[in-house]
N, C-alpha and C. Protein backbone atom coordinates (compact mmCIF):
# COMPACT_ATOMS: atom_id res chain seq x y z
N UNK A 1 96.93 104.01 108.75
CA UNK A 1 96.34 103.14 107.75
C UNK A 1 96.89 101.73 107.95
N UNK A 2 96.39 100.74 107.73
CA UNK A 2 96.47 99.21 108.22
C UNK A 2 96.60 98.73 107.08
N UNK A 3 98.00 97.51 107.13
CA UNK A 3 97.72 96.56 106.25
C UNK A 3 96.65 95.57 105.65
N UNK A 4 96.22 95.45 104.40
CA UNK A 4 95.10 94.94 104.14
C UNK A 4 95.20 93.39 102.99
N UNK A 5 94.36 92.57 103.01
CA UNK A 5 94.77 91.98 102.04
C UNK A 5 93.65 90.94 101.68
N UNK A 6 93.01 90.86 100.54
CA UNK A 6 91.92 90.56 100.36
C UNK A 6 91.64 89.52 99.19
N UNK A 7 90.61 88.39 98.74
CA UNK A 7 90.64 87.66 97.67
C UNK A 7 90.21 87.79 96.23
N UNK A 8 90.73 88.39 94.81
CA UNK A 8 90.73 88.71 93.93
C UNK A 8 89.70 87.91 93.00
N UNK A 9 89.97 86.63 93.12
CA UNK A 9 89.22 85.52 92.10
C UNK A 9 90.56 84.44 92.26
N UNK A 10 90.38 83.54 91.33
CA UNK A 10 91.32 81.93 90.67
C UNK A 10 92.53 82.83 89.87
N UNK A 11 93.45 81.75 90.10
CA UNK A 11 94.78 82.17 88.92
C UNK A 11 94.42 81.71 87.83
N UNK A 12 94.93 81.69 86.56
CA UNK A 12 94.37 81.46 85.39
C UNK A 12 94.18 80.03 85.16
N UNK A 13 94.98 79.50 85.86
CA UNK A 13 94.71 77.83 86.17
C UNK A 13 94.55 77.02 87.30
N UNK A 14 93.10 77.43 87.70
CA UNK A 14 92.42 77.61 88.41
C UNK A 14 92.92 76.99 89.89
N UNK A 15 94.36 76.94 90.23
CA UNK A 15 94.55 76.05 91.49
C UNK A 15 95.03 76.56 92.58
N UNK A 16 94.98 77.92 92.32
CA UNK A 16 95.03 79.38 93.43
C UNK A 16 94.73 80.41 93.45
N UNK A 17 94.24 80.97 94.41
CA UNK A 17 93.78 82.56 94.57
C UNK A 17 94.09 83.52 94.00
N UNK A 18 94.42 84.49 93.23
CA UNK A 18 94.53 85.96 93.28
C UNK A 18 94.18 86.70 94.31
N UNK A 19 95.32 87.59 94.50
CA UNK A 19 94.98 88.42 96.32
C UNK A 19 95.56 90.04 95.65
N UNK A 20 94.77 90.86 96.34
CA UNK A 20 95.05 92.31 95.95
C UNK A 20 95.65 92.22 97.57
N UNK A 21 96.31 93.06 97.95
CA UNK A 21 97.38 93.82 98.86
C UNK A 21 97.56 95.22 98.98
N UNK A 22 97.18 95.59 100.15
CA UNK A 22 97.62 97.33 100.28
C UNK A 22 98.39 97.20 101.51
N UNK A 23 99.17 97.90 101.41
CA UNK A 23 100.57 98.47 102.53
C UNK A 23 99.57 99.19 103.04
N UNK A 24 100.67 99.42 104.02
CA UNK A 24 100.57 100.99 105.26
C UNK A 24 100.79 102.28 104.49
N UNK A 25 101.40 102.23 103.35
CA UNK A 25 101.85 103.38 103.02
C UNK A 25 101.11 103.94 101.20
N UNK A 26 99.54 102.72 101.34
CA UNK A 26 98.68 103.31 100.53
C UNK A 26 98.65 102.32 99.15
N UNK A 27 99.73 102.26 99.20
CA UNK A 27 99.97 100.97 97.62
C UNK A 27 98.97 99.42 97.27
N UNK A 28 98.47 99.51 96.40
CA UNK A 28 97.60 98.69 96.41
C UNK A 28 98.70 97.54 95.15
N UNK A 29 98.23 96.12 95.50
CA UNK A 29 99.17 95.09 94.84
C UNK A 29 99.17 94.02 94.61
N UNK A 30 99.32 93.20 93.53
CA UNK A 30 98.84 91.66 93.55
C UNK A 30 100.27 90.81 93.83
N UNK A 31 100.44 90.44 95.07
CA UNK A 31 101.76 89.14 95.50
C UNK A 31 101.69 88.28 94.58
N UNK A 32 102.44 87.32 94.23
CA UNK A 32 102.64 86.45 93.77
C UNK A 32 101.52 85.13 94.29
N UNK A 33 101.09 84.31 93.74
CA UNK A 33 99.94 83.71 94.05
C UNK A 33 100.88 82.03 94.58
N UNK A 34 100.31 81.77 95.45
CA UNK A 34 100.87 80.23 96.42
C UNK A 34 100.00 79.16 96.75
N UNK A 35 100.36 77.84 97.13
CA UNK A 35 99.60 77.02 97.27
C UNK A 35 99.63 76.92 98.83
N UNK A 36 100.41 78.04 99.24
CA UNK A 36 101.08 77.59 100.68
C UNK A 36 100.17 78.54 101.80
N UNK A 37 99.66 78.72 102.87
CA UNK A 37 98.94 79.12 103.63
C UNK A 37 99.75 80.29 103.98
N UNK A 38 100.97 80.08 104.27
CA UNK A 38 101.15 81.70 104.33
C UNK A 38 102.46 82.10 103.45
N UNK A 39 102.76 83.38 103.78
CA UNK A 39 103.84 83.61 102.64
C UNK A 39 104.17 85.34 103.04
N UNK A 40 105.51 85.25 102.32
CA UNK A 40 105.99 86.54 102.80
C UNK A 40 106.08 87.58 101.60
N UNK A 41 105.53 88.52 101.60
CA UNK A 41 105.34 89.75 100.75
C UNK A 41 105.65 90.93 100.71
N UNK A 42 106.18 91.45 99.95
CA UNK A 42 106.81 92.94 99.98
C UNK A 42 106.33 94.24 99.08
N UNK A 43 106.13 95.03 100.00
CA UNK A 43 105.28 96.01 98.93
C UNK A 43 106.23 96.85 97.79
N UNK A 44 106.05 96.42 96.96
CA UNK A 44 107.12 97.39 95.64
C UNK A 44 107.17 98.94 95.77
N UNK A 45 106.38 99.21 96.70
CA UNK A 45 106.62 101.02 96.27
C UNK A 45 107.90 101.35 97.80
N UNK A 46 107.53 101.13 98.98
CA UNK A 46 108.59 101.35 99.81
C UNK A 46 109.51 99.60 100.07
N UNK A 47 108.97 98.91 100.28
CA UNK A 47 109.78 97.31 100.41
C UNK A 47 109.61 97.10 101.77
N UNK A 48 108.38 97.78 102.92
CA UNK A 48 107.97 97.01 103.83
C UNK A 48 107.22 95.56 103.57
N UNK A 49 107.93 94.41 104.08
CA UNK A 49 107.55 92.83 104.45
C UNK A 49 106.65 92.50 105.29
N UNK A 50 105.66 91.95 104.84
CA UNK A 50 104.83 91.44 105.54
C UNK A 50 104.61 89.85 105.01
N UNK A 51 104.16 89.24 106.52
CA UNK A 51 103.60 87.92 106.37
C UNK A 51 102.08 87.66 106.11
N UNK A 52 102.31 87.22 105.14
CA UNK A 52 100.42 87.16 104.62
C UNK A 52 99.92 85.49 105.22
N UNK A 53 99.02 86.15 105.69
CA UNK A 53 98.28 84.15 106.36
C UNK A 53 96.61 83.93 105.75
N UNK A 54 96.77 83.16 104.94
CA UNK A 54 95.94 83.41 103.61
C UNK A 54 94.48 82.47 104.50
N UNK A 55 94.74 81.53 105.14
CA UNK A 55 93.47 80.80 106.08
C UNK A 55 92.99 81.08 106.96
N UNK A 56 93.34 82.59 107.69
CA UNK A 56 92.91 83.09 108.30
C UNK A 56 91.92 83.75 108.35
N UNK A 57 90.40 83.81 108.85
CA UNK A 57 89.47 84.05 108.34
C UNK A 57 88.80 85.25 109.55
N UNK A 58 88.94 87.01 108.86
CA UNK A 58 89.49 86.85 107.65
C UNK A 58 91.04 86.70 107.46
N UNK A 59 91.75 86.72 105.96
CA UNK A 59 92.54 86.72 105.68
C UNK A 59 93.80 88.06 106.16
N UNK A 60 94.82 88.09 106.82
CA UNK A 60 95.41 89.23 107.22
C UNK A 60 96.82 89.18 106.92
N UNK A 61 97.71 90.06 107.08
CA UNK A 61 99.10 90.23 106.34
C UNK A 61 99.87 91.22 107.51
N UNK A 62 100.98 90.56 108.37
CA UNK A 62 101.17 91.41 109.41
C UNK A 62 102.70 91.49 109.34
N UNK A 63 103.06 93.08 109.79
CA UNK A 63 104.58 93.12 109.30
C UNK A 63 105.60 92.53 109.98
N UNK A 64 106.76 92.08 109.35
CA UNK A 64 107.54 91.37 109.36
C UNK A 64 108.89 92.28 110.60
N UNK A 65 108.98 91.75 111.52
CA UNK A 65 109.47 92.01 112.59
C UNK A 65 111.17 92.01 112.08
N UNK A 66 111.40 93.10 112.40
CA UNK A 66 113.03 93.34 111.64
C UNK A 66 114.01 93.02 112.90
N UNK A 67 115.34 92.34 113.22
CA UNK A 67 116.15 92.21 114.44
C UNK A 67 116.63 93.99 114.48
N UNK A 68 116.43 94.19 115.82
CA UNK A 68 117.21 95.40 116.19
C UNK A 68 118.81 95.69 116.03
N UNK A 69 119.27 96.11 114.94
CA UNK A 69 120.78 96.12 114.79
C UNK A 69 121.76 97.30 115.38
N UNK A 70 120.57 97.80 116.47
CA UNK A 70 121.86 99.17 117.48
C UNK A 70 122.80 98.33 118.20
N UNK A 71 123.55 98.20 118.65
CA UNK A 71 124.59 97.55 119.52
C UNK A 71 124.10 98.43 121.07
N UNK A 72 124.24 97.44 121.89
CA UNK A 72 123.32 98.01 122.96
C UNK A 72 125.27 98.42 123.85
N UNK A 73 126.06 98.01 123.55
CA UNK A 73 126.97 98.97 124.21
C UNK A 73 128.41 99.03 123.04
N UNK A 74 128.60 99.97 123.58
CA UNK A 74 130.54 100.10 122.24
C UNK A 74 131.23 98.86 122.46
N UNK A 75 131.44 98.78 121.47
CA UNK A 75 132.67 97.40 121.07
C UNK A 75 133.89 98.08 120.87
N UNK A 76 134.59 97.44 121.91
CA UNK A 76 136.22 97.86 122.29
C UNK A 76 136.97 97.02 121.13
N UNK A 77 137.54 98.14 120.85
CA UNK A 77 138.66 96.76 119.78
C UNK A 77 140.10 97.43 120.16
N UNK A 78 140.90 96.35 120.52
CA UNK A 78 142.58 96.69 120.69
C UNK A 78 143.24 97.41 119.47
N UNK A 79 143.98 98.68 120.15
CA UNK A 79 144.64 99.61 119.63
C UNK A 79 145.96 98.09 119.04
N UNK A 80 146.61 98.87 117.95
CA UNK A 80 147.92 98.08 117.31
C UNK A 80 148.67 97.99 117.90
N UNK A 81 148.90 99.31 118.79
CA UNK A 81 150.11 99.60 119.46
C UNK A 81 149.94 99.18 121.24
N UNK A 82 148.93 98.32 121.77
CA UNK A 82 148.70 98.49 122.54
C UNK A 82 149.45 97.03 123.73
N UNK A 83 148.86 96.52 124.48
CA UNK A 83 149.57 95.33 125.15
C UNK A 83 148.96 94.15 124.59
N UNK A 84 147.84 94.57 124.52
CA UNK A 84 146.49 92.96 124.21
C UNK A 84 147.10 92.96 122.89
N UNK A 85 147.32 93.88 121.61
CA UNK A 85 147.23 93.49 120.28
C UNK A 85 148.60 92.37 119.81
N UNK A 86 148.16 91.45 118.67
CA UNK A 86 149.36 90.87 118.13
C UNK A 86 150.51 90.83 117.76
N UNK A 87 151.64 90.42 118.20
CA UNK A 87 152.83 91.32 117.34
C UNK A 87 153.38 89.98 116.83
C-alpha cells in the first residue's frame, strides 16, 4: 500500500489547504496545514515520516530516509589495564 496524500478544501481562513494523508500502514490523517511547499509529516498511528511536496502535480508525500545506525565494523576501546589506557 503507497503513501497517499490528497487536497481536502481551504483552512478556515482561507490562506491554506486542508490535506487528508494516508500512510503505508492504512491510517488516514489531516497534517498540519502550511504556507510552505513542502513539509515534513508523521503518521500518528505508527510515526513513519514522510516529506509531503504539496506543488507537485499531483501532490505526493515520500518517506523520509532514516541514516543507517549499524556500525559497519566493532569499535575497539582500550582495556584499563592495558598499555594504550591512561594512568
Amino acid at each position: 500500500m503507497n503513501a497517499t496524500i490528497r487536497p481536502v478544501g481551504l483552512s478556515h481562513d482561507y490562506r491554506t489547504n486542508c490535506w487528508e494523508a494516508k500512510c503505508e500502514c492504512g491510517k488516514f490523517w489531516r497534517p498540519p496545514t502550511t504556507m510552505y511547499a513542502t513539509q515534513e509529516i508523521e503518521c500518528p498511528k505508527c510515526g513513519r515520516r514522510y516529506v509531503a511536496r504539496y506543488n507537485d502535480t499531483p501532490p505526493v508525500i515520500m518517506p523520509v530516509a532514516l541514516p543507517d545506525c549499524t556500525p559497519s565494523a566493532p569499535v575497539s576501546r582500550p582495556d584499563a589495564e592495558s598499555d594504550t589506557a591512561i594512568k
